[in-house]
C-alpha atoms as a PDB file:
ATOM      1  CA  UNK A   1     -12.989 -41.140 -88.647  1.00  0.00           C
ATOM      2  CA  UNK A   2     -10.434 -41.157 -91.026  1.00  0.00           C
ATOM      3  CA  UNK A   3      -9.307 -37.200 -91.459  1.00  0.00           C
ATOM      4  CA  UNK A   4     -11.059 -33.880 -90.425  1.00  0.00           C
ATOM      5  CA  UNK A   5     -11.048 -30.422 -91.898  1.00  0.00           C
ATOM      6  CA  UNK A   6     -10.956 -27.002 -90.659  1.00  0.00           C
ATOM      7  CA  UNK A   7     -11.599 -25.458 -93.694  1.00  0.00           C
ATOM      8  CA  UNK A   8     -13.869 -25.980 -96.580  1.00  0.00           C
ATOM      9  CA  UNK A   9     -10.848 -26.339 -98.756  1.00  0.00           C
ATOM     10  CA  UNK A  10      -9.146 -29.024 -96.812  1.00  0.00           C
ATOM     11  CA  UNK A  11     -12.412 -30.727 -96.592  1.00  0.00           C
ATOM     12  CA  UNK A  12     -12.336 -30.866-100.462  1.00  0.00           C
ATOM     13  CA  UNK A  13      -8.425 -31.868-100.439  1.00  0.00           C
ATOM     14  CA  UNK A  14      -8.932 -34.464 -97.926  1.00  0.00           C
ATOM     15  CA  UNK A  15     -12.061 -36.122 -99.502  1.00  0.00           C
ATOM     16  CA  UNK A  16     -10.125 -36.301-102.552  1.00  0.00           C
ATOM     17  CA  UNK A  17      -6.846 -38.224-100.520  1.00  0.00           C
ATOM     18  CA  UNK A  18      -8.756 -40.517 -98.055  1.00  0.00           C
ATOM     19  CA  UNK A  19     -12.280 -41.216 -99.981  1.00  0.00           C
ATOM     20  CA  UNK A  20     -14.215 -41.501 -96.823  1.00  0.00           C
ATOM     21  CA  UNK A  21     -17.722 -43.538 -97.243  1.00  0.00           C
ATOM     22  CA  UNK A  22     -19.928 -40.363 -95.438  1.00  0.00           C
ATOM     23  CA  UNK A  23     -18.575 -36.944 -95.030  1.00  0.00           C
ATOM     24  CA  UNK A  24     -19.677 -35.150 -92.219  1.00  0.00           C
ATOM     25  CA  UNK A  25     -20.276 -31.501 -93.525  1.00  0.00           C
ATOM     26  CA  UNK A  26     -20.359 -27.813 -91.636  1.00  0.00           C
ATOM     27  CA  UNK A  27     -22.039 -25.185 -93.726  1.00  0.00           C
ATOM     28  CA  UNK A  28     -20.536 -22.513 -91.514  1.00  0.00           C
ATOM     29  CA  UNK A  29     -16.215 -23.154 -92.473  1.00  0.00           C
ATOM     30  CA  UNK A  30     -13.487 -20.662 -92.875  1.00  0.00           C
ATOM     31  CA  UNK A  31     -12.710 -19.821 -96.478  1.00  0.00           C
ATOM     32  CA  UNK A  32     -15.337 -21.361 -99.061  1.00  0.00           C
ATOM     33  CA  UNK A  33     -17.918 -22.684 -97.049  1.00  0.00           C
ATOM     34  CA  UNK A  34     -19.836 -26.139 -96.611  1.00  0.00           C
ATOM     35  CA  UNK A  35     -22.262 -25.151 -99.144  1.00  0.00           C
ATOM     36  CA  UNK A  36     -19.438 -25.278-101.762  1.00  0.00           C
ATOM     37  CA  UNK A  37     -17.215 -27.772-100.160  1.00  0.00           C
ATOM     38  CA  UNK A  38     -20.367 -30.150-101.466  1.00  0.00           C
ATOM     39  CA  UNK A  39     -20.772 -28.770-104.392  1.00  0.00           C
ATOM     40  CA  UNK A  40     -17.266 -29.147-104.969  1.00  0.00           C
ATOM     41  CA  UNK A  41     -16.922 -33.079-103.620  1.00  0.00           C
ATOM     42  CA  UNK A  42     -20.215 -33.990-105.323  1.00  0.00           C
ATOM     43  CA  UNK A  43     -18.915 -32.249-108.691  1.00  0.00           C
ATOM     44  CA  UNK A  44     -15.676 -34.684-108.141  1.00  0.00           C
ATOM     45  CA  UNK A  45     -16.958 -37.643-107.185  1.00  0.00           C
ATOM     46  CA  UNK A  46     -21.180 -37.362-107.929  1.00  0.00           C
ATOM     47  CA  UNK A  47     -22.441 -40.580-105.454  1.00  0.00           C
ATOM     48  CA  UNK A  48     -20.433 -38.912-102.433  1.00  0.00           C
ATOM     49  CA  UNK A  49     -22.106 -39.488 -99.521  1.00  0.00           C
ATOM     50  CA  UNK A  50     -22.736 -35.690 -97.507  1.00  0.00           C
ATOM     51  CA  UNK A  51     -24.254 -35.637 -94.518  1.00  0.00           C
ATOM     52  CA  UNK A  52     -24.399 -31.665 -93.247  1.00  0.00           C
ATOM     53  CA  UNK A  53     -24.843 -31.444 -89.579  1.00  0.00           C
ATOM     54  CA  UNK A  54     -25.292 -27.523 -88.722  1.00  0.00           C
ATOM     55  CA  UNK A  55     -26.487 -24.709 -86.808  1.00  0.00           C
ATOM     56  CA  UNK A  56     -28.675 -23.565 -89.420  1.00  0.00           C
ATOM     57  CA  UNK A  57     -32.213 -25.125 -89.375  1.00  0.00           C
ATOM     58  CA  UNK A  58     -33.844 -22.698 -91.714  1.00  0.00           C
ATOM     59  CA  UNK A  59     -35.641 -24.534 -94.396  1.00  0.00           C
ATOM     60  CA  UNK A  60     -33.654 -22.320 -97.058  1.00  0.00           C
ATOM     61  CA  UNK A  61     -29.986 -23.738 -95.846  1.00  0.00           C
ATOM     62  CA  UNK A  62     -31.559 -27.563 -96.450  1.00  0.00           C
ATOM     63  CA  UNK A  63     -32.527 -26.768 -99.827  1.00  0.00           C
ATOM     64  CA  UNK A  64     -29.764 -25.135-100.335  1.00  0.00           C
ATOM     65  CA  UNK A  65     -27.591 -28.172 -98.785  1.00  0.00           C
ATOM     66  CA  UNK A  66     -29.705 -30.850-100.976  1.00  0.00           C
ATOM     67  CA  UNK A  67     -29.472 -28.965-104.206  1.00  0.00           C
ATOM     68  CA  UNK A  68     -25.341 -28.678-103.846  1.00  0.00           C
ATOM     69  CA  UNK A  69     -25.975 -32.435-103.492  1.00  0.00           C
ATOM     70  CA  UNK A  70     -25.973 -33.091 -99.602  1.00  0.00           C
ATOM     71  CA  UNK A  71     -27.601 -36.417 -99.006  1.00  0.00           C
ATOM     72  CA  UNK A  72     -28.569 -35.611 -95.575  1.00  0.00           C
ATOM     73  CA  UNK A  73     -29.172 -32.821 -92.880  1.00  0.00           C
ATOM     74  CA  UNK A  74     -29.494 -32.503 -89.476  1.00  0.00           C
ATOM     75  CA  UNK A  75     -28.821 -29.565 -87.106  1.00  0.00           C
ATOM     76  CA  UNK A  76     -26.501 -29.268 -84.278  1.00  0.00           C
ATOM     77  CA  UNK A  77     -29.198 -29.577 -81.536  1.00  0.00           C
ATOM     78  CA  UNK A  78     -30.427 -33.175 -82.772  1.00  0.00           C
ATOM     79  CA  UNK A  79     -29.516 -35.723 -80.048  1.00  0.00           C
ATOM     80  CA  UNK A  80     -26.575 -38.294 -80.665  1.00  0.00           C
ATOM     81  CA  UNK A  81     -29.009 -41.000 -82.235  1.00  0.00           C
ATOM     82  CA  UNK A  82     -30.307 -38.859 -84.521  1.00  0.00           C
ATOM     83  CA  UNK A  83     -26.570 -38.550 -86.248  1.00  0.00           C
ATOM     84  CA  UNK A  84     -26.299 -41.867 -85.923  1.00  0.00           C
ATOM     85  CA  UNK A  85     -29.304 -42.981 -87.411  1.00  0.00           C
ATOM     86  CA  UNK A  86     -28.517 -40.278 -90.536  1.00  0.00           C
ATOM     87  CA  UNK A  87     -24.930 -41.874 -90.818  1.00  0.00           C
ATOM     88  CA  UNK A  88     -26.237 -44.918 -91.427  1.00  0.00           C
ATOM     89  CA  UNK A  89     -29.044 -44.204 -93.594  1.00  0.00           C
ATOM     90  CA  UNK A  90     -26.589 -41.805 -95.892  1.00  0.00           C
ATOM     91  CA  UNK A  91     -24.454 -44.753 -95.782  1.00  0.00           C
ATOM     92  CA  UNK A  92     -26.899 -47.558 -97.177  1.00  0.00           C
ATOM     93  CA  UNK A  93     -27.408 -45.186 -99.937  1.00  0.00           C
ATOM     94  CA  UNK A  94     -30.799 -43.527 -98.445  1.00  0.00           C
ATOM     95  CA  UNK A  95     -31.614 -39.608 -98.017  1.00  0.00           C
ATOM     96  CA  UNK A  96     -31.899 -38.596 -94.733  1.00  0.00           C
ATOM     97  CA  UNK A  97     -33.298 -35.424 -92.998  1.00  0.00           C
ATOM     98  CA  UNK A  98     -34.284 -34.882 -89.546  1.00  0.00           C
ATOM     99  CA  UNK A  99     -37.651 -35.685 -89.214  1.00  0.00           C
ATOM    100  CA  UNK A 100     -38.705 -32.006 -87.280  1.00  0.00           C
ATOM    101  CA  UNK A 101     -36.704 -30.244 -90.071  1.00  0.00           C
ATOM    102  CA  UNK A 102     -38.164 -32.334 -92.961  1.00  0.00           C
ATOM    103  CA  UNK A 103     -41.455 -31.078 -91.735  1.00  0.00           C
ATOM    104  CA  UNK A 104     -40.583 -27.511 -91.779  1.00  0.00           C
ATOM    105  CA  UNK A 105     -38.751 -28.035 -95.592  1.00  0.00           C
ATOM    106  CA  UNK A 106     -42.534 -29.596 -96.992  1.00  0.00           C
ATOM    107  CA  UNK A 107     -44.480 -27.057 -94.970  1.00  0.00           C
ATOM    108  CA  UNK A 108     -42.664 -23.989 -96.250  1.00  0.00           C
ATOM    109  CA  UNK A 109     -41.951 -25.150 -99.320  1.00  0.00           C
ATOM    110  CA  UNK A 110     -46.035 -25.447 -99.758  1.00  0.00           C
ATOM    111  CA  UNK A 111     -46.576 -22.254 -97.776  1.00  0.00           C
ATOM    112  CA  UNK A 112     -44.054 -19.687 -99.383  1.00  0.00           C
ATOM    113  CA  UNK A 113     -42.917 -21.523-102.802  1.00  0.00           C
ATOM    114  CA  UNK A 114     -42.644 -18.037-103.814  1.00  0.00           C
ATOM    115  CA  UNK A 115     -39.447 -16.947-101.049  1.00  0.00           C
ATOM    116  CA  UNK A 116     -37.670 -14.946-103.186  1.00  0.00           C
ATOM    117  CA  UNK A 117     -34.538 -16.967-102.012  1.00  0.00           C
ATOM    118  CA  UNK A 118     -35.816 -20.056-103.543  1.00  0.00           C
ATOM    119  CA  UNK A 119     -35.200 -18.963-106.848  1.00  0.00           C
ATOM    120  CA  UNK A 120     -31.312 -18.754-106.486  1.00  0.00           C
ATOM    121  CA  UNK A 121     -28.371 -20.976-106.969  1.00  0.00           C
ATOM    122  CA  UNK A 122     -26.481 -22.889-105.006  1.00  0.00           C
ATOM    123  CA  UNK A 123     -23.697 -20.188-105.579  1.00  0.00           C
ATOM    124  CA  UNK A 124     -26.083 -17.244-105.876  1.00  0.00           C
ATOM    125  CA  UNK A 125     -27.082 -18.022-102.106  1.00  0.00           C
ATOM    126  CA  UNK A 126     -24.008 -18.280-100.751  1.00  0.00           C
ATOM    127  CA  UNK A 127     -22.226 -15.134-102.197  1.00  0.00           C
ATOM    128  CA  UNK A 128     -26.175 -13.310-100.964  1.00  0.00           C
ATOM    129  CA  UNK A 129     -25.792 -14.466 -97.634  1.00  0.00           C
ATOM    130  CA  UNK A 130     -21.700 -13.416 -97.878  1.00  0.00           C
ATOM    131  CA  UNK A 131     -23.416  -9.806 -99.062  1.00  0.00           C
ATOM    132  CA  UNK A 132     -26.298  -9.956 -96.366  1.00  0.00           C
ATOM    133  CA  UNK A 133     -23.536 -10.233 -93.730  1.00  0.00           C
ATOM    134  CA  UNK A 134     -21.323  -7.677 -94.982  1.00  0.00           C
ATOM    135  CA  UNK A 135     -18.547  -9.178 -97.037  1.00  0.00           C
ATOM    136  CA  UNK A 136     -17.659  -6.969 -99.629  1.00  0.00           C
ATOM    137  CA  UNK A 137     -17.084  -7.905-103.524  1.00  0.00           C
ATOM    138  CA  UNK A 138     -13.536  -8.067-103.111  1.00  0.00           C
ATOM    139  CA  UNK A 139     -13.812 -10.121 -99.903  1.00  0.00           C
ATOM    140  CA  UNK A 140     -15.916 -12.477-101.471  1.00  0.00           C
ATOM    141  CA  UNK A 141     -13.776 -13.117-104.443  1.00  0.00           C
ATOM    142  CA  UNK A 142     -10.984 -13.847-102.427  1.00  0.00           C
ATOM    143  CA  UNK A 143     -12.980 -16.414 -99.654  1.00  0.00           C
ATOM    144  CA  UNK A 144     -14.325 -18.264-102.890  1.00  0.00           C
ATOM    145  CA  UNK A 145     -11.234 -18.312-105.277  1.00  0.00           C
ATOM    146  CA  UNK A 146     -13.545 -16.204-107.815  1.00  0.00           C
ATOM    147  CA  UNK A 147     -12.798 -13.003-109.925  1.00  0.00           C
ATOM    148  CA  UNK A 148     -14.147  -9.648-108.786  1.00  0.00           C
ATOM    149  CA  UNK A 149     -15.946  -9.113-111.885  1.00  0.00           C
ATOM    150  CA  UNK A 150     -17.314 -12.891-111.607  1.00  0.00           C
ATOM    151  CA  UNK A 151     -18.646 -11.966-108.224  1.00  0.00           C
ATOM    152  CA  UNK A 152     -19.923  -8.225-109.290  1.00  0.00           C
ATOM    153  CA  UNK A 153     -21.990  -9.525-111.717  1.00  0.00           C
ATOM    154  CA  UNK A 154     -23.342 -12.210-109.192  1.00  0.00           C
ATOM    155  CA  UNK A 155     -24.101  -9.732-107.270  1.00  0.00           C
ATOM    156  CA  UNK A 156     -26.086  -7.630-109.354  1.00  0.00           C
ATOM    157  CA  UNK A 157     -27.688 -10.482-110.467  1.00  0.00           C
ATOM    158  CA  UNK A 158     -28.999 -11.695-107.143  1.00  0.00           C
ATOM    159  CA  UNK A 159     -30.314  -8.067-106.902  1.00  0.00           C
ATOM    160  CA  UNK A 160     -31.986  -8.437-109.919  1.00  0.00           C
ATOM    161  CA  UNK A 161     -33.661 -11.739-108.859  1.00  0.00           C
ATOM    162  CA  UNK A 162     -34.614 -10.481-105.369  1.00  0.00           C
ATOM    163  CA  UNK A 163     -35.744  -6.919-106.811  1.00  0.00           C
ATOM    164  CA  UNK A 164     -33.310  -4.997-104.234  1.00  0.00           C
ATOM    165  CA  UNK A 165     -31.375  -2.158-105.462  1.00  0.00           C
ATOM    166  CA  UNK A 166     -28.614  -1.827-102.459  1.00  0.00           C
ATOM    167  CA  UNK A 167     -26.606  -4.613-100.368  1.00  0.00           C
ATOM    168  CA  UNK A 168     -28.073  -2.790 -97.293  1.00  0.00           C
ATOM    169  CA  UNK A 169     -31.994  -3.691 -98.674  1.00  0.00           C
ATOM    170  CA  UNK A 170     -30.613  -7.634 -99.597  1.00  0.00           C
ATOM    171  CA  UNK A 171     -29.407  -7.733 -96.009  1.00  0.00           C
ATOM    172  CA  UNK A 172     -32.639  -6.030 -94.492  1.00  0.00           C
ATOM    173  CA  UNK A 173     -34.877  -9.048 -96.734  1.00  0.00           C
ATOM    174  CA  UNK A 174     -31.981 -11.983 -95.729  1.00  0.00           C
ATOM    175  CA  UNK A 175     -32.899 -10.810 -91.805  1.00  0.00           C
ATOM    176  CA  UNK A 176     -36.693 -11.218 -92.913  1.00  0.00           C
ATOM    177  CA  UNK A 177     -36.380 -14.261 -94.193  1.00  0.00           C
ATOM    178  CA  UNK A 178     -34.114 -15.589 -91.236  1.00  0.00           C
ATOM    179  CA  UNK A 179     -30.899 -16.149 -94.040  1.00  0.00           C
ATOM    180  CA  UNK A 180     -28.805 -14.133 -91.461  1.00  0.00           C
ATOM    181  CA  UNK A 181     -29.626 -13.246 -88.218  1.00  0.00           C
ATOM    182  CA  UNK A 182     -29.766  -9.383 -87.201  1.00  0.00           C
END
């Protein structure tokens, strides 16, 4: 181990200072969170090696994870091995997702490739699930170092996509779809 991060932006600062050969990633950090901590690291430095290990085992978050450029998942209830074993395959160079989860990913992916959630960005799901659980514009601009207006029209976008008309309806379809819990 050689630094650790309480905050997405520290994650990003110290991957930049110590160049560590697998990250370790939580999706759920203070200020911008894992999602865009990997976005941000993999936009930096493109073959960084992200492992995210995290309490969300909905297929959507893994997507989510892999598009931002993750090169691994697991969740927090895997036993020790299982980390292990991901470590060292993200570390060889190999993808790795926890086999139980992996089977959920292809099985939804096959069974509802048309989850309204599927068709957003990396960013567009992560300021909809800051919506969904009550952050409002403002608070959202600040957590992500964004402009109001940038995150407005986000978020009439997403509402667009998801064919909600209110921030109460987006959060009512985000508990539906297991994005937030109720």
């Amino acid at each position: 181990i050689v630094a650790e991060a309480d905050t997405g932006e520290s994650a990003c600062r110290l991957f930049a200072d110590t160049g560590p050969d697998v990250v370790v990633m939580d999706l759920s950090l203070p200020g911008i969170s894992g999602l865009e901590a990997v976005r941000r690291i993999v936009s930096r430095e493109p073959k960084a090696r992200i492992l995210v290990f995290s309490m969300h085992d909905d297929p959507v978050f893994i997507d989510q994870a892999i598009s931002a450029g993750a090169r691994g998942y697991i969740s927090k209830r895997s036993a020790a091995d299982v980390m292990v074993e991901a470590l060292r395959a993200i570390a060889s160079g190999k993808v790795y997702i926890e086999s139980g989860l992996a089977q959920e990913l292809a099985f939804r992916k096959i069974r509802d490739k048309d989850s309204p959630f599927a068709q957003l960005s990396t960013r567009e799901f992560e300021i909809c699930t800051l919506l969904a659980q009550g952050s409002n514009t403002s608070e959202i601009a600040k957590r992500l170092y964004l402009s109001y207006k940038t995150v407005a029209n986000y978020s009439t976008l997403i509402k667009g996509k998801l064919g909600v008309g209110t921030t109460a309806e987006l959060a009512r379809l985000a508990i539906r779809h297991n994005i937030i819990q109720p």
